[in-house]
N, C-alpha and C. Protein backbone atom coordinates (compact mmCIF):
# COMPACT_ATOMS: atom_id res chain seq x y z
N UNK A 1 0.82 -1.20 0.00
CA UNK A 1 0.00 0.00 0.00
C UNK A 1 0.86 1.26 0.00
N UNK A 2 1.90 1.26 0.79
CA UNK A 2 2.86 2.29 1.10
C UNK A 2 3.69 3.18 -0.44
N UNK A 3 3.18 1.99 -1.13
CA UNK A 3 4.23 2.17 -2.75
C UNK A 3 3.19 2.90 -3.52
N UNK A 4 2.01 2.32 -3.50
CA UNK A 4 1.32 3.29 -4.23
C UNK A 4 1.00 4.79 -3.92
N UNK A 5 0.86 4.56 -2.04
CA UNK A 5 0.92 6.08 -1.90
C UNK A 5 2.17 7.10 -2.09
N UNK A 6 3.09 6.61 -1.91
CA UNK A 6 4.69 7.37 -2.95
C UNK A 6 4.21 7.80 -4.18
N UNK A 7 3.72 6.78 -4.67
CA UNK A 7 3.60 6.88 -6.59
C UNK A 7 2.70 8.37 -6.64
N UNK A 8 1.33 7.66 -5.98
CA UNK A 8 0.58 8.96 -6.11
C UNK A 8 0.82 10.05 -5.98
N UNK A 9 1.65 10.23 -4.82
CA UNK A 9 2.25 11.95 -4.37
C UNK A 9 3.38 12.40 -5.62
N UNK A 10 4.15 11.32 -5.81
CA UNK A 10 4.83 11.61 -6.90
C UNK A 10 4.54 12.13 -8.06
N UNK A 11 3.45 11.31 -8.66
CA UNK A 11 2.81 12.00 -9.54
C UNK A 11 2.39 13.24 -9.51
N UNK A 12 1.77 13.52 -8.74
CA UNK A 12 0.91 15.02 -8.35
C UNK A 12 1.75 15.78 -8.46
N UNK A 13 3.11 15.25 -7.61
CA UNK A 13 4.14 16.47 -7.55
C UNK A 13 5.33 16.87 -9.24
N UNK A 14 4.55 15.86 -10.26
CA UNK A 14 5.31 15.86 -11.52
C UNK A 14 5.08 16.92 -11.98
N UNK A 15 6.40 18.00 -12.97
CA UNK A 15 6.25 18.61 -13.62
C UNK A 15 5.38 18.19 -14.63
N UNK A 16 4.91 19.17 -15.52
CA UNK A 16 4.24 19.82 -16.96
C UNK A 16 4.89 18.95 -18.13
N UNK A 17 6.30 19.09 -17.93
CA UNK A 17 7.12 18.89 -19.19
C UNK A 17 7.37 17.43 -18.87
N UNK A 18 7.96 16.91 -17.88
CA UNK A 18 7.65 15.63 -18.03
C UNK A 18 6.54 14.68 -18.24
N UNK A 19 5.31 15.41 -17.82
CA UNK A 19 4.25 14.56 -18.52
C UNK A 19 4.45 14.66 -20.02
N UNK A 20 4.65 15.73 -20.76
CA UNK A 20 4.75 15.78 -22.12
C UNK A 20 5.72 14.97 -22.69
N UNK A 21 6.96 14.77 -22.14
CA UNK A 21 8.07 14.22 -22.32
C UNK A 21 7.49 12.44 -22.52
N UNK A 22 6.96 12.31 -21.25
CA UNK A 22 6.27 11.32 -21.39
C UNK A 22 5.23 10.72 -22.28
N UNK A 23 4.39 11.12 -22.67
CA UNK A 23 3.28 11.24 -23.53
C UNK A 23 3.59 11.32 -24.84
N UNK A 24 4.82 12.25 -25.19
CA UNK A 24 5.02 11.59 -26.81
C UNK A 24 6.47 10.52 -26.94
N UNK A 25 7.00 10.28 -25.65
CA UNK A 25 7.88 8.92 -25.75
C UNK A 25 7.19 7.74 -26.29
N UNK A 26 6.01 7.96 -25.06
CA UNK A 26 4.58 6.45 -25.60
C UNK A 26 4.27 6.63 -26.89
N UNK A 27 3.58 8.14 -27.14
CA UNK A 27 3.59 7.87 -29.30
C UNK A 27 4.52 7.08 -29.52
N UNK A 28 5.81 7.72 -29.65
CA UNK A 28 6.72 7.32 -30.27
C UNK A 28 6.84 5.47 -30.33
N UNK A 29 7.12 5.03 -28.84
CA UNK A 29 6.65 3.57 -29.01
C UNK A 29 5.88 2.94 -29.42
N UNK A 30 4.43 3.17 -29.30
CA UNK A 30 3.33 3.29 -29.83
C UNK A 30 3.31 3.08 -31.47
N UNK A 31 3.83 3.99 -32.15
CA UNK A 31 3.88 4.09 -33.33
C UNK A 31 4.92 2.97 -34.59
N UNK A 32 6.05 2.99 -33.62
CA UNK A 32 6.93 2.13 -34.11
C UNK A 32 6.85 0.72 -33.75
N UNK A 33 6.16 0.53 -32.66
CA UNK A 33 5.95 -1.05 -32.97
C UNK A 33 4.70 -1.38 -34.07
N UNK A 34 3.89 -0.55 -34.45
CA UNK A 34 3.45 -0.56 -35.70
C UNK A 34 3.46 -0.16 -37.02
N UNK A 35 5.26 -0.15 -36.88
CA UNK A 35 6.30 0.25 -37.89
C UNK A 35 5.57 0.89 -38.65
N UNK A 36 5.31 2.38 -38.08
CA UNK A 36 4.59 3.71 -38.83
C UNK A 36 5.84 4.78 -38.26
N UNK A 37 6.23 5.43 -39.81
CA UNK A 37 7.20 5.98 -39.20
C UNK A 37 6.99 7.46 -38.68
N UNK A 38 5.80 7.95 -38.24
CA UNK A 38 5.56 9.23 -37.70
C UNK A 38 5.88 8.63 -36.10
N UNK A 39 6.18 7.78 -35.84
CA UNK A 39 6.86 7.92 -34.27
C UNK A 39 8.26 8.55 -34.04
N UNK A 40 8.74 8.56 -35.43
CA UNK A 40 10.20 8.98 -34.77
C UNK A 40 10.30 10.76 -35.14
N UNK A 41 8.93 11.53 -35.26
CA UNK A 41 8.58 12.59 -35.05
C UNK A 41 8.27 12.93 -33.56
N UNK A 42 7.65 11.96 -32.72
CA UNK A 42 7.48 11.97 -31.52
C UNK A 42 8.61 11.62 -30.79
N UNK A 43 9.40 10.87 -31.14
CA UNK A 43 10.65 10.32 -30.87
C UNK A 43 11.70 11.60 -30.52
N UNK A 44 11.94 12.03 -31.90
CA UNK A 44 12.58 13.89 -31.61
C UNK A 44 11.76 14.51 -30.71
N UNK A 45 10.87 14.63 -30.83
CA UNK A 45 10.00 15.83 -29.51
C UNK A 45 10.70 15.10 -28.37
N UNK A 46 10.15 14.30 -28.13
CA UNK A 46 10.26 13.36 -26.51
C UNK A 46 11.63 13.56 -25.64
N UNK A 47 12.59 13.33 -26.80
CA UNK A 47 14.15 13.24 -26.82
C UNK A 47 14.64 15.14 -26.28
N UNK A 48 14.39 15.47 -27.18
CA UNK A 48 14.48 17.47 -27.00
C UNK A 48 13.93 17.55 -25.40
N UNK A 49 12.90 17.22 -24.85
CA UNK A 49 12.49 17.85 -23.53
C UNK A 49 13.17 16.51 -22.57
N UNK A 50 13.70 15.57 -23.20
CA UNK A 50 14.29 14.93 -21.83
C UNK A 50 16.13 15.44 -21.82
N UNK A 51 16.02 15.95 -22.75
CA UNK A 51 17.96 16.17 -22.47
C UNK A 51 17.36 17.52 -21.77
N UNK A 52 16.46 18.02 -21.63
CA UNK A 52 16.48 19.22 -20.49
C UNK A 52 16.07 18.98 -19.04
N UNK A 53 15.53 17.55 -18.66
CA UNK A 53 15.31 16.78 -17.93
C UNK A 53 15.91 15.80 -16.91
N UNK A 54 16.64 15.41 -18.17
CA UNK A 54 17.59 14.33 -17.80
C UNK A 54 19.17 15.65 -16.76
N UNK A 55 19.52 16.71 -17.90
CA UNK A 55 19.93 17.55 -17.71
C UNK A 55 20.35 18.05 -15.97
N UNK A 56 18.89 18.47 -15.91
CA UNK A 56 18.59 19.28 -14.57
C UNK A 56 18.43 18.21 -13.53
N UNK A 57 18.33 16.91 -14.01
CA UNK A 57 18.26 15.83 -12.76
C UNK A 57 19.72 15.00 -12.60
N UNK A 58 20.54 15.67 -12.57
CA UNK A 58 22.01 15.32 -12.98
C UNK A 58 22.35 13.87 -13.33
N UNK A 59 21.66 13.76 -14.34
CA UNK A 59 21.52 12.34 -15.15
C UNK A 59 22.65 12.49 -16.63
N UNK A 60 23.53 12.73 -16.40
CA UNK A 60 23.82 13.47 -17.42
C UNK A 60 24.90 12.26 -18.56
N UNK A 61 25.03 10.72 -18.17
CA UNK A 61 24.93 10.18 -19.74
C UNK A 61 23.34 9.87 -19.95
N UNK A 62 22.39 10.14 -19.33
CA UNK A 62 20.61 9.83 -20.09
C UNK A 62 20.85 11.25 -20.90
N UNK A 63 21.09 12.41 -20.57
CA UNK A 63 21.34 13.49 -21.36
C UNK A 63 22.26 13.42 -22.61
N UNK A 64 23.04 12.95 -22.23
CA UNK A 64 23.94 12.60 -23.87
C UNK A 64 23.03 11.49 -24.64
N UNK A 65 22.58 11.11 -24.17
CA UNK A 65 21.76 9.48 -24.93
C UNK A 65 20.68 9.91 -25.14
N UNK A 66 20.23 11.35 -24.31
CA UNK A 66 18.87 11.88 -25.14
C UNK A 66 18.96 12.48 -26.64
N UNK A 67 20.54 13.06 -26.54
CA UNK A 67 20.66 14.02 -27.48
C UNK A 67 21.00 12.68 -28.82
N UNK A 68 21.65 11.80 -28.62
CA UNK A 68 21.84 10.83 -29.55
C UNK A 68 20.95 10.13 -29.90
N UNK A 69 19.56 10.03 -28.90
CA UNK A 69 17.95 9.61 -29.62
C UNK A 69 17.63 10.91 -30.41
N UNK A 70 17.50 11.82 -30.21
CA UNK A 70 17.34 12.62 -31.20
C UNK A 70 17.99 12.91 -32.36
N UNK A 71 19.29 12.85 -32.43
CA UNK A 71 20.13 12.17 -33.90
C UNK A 71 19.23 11.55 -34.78
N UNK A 72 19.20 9.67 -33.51
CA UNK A 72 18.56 8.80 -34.15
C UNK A 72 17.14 9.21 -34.61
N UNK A 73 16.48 9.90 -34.45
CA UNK A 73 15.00 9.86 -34.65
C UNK A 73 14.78 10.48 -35.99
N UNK A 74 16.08 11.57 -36.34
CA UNK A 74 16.38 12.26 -37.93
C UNK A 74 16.16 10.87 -38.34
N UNK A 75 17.32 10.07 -38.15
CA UNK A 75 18.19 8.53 -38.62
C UNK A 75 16.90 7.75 -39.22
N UNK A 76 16.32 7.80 -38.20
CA UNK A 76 15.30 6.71 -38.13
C UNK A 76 14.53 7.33 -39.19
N UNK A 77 13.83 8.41 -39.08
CA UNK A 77 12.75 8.89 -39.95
C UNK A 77 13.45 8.83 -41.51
N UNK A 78 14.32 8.98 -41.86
CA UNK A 78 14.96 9.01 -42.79
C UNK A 78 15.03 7.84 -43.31
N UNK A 79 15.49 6.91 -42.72
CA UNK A 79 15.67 5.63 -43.00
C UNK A 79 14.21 4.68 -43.30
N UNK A 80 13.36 5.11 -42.45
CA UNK A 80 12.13 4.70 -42.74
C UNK A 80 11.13 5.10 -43.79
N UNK A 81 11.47 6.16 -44.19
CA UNK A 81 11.09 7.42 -45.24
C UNK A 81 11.44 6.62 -46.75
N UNK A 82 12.95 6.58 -46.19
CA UNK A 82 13.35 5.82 -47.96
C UNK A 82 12.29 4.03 -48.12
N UNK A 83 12.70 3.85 -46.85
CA UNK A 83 12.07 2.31 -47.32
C UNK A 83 10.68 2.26 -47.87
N UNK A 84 9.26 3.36 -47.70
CA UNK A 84 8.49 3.39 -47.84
C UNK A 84 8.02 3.67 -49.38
N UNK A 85 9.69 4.32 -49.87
CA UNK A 85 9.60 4.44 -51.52
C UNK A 85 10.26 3.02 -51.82
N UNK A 86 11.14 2.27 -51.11
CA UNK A 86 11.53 0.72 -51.96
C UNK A 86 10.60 -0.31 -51.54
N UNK A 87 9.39 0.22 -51.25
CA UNK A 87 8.41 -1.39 -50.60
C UNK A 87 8.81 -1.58 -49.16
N UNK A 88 9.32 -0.81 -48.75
CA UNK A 88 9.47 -1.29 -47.19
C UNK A 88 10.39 -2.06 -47.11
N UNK A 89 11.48 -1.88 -46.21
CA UNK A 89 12.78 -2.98 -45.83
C UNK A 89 12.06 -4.18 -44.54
N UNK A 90 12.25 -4.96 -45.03
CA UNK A 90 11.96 -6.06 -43.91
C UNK A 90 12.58 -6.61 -42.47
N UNK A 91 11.70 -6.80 -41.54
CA UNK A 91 12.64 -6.79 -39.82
C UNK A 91 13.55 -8.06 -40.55
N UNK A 92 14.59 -7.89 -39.87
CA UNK A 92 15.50 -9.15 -40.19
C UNK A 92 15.77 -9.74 -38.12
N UNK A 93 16.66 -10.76 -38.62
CA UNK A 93 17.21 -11.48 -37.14
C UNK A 93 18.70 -11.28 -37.80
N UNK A 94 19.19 -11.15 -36.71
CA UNK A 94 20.70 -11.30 -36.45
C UNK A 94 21.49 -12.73 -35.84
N UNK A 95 22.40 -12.54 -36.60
CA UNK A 95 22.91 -13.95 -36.16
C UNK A 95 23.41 -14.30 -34.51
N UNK A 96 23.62 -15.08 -33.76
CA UNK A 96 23.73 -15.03 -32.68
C UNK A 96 25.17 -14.21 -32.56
N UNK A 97 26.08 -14.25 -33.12
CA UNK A 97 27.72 -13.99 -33.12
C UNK A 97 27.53 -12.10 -33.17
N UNK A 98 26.61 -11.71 -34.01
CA UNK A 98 26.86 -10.24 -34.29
C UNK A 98 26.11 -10.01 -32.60
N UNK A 99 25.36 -10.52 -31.71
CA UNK A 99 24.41 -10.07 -30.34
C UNK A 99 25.27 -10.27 -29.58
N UNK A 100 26.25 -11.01 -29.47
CA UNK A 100 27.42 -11.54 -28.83
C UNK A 100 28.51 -10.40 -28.63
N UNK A 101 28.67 -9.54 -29.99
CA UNK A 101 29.57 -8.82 -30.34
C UNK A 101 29.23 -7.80 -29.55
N UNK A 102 28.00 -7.50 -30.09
CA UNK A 102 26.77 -5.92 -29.67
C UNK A 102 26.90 -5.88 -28.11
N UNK A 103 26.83 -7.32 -27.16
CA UNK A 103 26.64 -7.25 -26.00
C UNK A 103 27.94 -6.96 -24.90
N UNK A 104 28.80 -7.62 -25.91
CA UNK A 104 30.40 -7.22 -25.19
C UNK A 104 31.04 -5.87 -25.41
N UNK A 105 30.52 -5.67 -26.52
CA UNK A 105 30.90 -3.77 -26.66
C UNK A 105 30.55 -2.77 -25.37
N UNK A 106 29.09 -3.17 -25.87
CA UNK A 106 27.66 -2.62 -24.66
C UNK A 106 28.63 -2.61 -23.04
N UNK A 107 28.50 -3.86 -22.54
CA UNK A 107 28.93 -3.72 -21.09
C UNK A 107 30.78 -3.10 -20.95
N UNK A 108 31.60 -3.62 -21.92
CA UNK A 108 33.07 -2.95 -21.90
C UNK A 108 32.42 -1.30 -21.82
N UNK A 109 31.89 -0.66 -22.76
CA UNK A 109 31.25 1.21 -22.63
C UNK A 109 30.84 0.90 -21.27
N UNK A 110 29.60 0.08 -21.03
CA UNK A 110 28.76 0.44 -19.53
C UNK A 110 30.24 0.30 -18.28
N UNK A 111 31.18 -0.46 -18.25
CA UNK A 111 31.36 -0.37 -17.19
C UNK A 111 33.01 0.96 -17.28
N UNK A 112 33.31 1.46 -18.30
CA UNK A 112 34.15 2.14 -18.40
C UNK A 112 33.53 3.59 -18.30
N UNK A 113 32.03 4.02 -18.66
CA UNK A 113 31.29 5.11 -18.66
C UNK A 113 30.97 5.09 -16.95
N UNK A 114 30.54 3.72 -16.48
CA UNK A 114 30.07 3.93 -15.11
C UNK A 114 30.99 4.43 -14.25
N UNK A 115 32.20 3.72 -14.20
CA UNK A 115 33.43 4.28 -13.62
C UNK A 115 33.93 5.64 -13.25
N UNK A 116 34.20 5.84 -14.81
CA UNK A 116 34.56 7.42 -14.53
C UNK A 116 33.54 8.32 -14.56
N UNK A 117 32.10 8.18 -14.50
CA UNK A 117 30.90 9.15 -13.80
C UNK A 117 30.82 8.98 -12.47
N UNK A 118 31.54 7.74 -12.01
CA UNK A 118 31.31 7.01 -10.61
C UNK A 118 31.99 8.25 -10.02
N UNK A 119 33.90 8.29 -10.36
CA UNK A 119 34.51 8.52 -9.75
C UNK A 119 35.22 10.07 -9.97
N UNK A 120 34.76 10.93 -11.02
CA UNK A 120 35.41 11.89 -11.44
C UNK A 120 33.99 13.12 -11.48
N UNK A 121 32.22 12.53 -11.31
CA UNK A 121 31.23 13.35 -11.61
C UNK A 121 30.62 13.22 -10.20
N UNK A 122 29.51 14.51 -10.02
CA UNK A 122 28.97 14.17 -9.09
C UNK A 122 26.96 13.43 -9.90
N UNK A 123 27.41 12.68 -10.68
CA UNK A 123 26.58 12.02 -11.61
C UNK A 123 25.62 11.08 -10.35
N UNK A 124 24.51 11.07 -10.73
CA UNK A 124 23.49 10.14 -10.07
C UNK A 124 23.47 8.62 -10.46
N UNK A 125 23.55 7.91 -9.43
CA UNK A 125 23.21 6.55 -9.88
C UNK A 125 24.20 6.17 -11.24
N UNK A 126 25.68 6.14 -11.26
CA UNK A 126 26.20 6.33 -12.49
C UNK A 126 26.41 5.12 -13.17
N UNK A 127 26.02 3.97 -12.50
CA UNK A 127 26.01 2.33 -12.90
C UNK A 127 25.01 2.43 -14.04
N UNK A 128 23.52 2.60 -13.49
CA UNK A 128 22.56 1.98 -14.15
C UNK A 128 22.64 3.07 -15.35
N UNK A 129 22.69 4.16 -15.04
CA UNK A 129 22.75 5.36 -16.37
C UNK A 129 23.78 5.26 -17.12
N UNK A 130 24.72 4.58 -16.92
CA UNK A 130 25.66 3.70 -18.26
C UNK A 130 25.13 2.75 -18.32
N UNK A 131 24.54 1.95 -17.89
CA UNK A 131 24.15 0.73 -18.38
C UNK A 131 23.01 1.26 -19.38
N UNK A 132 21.52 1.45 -19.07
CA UNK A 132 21.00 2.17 -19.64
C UNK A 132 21.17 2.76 -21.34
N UNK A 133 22.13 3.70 -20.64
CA UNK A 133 23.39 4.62 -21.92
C UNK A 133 23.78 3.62 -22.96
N UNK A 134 24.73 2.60 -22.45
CA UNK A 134 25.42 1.85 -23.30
C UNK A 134 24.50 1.02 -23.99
N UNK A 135 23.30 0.42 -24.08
CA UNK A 135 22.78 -0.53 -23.89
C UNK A 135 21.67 0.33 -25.16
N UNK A 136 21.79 1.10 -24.75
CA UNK A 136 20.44 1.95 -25.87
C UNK A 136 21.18 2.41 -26.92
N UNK A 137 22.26 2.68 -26.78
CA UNK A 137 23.09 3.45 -27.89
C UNK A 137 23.15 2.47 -29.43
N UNK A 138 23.65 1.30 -28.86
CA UNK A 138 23.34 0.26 -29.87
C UNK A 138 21.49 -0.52 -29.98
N UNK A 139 20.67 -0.48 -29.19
CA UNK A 139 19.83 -1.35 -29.90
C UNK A 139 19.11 -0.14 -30.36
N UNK A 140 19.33 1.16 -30.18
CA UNK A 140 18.28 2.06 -30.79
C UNK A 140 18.65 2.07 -32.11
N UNK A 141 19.95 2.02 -32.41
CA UNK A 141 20.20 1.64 -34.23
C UNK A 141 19.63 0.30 -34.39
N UNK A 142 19.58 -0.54 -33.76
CA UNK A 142 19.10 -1.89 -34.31
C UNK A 142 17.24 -1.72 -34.67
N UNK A 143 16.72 -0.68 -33.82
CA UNK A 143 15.34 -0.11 -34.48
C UNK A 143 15.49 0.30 -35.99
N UNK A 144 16.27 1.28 -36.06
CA UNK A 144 16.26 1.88 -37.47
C UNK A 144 16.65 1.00 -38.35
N UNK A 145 17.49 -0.14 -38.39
CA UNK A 145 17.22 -1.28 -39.68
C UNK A 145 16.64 -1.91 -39.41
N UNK A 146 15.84 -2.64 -38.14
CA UNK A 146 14.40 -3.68 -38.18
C UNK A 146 15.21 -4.83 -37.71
N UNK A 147 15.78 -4.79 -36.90
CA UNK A 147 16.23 -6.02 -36.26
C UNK A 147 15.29 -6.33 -35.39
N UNK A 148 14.53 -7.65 -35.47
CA UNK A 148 13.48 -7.67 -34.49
C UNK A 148 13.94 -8.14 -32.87
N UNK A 149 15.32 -8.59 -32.71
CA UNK A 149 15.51 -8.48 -31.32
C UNK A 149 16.06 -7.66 -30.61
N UNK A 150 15.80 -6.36 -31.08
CA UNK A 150 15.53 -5.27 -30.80
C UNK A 150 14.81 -4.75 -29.45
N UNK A 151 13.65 -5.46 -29.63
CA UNK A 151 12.59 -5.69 -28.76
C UNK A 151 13.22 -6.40 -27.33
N UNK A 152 13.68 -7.18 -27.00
CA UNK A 152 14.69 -8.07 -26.43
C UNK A 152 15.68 -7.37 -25.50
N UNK A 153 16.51 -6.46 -26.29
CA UNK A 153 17.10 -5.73 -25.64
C UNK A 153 16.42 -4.49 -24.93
N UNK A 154 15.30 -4.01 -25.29
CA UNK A 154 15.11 -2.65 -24.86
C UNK A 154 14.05 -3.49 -23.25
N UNK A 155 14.00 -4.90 -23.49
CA UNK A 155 13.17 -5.31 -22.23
C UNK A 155 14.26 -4.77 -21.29
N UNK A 156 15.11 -5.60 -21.10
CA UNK A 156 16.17 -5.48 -20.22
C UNK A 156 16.36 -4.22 -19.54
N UNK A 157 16.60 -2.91 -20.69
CA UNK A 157 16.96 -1.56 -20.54
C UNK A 157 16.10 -1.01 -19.86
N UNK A 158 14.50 -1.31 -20.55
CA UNK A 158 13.78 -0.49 -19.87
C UNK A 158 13.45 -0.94 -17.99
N UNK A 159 13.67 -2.22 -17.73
CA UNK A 159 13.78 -2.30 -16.70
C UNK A 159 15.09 -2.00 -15.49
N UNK A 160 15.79 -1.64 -16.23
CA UNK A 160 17.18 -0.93 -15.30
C UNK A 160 16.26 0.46 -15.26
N UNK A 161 15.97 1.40 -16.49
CA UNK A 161 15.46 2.70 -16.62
C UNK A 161 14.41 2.97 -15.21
N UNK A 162 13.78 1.99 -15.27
CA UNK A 162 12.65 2.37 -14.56
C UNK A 162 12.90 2.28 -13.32
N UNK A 163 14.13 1.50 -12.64
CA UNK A 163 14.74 1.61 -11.31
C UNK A 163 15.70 3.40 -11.28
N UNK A 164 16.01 3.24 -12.00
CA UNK A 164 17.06 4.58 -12.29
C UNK A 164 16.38 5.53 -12.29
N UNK A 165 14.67 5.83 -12.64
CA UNK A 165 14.47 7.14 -12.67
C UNK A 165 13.49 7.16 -11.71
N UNK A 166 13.05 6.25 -11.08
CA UNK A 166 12.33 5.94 -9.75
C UNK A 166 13.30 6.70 -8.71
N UNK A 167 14.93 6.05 -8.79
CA UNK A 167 15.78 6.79 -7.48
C UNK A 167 16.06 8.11 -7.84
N UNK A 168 15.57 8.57 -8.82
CA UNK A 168 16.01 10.15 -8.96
C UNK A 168 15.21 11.00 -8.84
N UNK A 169 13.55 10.63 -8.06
CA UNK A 169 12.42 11.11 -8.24
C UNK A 169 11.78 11.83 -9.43
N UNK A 170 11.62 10.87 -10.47
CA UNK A 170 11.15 11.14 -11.48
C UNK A 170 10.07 9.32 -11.79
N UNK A 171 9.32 10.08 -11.17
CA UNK A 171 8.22 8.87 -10.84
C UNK A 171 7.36 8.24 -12.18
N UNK A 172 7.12 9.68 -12.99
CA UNK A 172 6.06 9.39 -14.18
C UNK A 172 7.20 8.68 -14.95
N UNK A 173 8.15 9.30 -15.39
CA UNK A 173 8.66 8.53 -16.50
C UNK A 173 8.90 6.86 -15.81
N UNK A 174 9.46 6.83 -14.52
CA UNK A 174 9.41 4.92 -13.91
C UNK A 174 8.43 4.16 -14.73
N UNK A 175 7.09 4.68 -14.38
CA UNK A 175 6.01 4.53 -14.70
C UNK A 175 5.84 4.40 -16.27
N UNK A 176 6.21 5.40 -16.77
CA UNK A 176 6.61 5.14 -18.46
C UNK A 176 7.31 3.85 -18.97
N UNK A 177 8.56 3.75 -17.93
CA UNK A 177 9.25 2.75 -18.52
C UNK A 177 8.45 1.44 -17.93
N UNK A 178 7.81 0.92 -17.17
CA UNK A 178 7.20 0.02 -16.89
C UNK A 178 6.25 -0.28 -18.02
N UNK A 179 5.60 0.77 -18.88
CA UNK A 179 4.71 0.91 -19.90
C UNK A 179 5.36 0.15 -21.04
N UNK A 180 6.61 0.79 -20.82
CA UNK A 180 7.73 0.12 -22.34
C UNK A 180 8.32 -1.21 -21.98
N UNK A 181 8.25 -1.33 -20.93
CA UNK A 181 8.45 -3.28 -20.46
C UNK A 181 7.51 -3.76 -21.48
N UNK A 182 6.35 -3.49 -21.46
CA UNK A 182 4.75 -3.84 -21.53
C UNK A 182 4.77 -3.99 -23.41
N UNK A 183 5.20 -2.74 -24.01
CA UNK A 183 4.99 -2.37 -25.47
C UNK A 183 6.33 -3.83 -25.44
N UNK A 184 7.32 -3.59 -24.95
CA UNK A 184 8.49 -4.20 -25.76
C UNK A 184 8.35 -5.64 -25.71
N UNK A 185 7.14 -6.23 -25.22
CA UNK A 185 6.76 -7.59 -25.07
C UNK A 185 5.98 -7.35 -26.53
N UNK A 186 4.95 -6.65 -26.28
CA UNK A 186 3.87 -6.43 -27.81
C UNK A 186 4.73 -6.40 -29.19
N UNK A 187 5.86 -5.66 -29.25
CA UNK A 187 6.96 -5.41 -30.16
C UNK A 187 7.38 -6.34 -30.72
N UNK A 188 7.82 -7.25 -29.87
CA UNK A 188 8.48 -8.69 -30.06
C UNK A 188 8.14 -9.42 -30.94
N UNK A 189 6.22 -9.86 -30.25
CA UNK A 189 5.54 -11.09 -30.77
C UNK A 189 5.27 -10.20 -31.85
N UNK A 190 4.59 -8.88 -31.93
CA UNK A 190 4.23 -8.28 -33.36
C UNK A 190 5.60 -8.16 -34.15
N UNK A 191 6.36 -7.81 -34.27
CA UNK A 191 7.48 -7.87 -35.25
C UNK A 191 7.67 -9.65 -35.79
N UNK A 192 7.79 -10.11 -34.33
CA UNK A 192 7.78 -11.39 -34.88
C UNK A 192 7.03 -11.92 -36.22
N UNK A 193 5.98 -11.84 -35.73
CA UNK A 193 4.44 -12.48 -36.88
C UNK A 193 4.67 -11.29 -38.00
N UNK A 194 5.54 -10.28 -38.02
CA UNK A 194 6.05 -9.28 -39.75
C UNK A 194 6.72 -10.06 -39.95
N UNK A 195 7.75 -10.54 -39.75
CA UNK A 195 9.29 -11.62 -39.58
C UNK A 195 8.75 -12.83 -40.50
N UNK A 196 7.39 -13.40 -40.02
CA UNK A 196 7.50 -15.14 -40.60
C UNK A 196 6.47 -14.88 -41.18
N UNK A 197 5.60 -13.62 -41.96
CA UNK A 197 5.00 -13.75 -42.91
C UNK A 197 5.77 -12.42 -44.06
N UNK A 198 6.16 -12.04 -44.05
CA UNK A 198 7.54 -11.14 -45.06
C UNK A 198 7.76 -12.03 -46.41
């Protein structure tokens, strides 16, 4: 009982901009697991008000990784843009050896980013926000070519996220990312069933 009454006060006590922040992150998810590419229009919005967010909550590799979702969301729209003039590019799978590769990169960044935010920043929580960091940097490109275990990885992430922005009192977005646990299950099996009828 005690958790929900936190949540609630939390909420109440949420800024303006993070609800917004929030609200077109979900488009954005929303949209792209039904590989429509006006999510990564919401994607840029979402991204723009959390590097001012992430920013001021001294989160500051989620702030670099906001500004590099917003890169990606040009990336993405672009990339999704052309495919819609070649028939659409199809989700593919990756071989186990290239996830292998992706995952040892990932944690060598996470634990060399965590370190020196650990020990040189007065950075929040600087483990999970490299992990997080590292961990999104690569599967958010694996969105923009249609890798469907994609989905897979962002489970994982979004459940570090949602511990990470819970301890920084930023309650709605927790709550967001619990949402994207939720989509990135839907993502999966729906990409999947694009995957084995393609």
């Amino acid at each position: 009982m005690e958790i929900w009454k936190t949540l609630i006060e939390s909420l109440r006590a949420t800024e303006f901009l993070e609800y917004l922040a929030v609200v077109t992150a979900v488009l954005y998810l929303l949209f792209i697991s039904f590989k429509k590419t006006i999510g990564w229009l919401f994607a840029a919005i979402s991204s723009m008000l959390y590097i001012f967010i992430c920013y001021i909550s001294q989160l500051y590799l989620e702030t670099g990784l906001q500004l590099f979702y917003l890169i990606m969301a040009f990336y993405g729209w672009y990339m999704w843009t052309e495919d819609s003039k070649d028939n659409d590019s199809p989700v593919i799978k990756w071989p186990v050896r290239y996830h292998f590769i992706n995952i040892l990169i990932s944690t060598i960044l996470f634990a060399v980013m965590g370190f020196i935010f650990d020990n040189y920043t007065n950075q929040a929580n600087p483990y999970a926000d490299a992990f997080t960091t590292s961990f999104s940097l690569t599967t958010t490109y694996l969105v923009t070519i249609k890798v469907l275990e994609n989905w897979l990885y962002w489970l994982v992430v979004d459940l570090v996220a949602m511990y990470l922005f819970w301890n920084n009192s930023l309650s709605l977005t927790s709550v967001m990312y619990f949402s994207f646990v939720i989509t990135s299950i839907y993502g999966y099996f729906k990409w999947q069933k694009i995957f084995r009828t393609q």
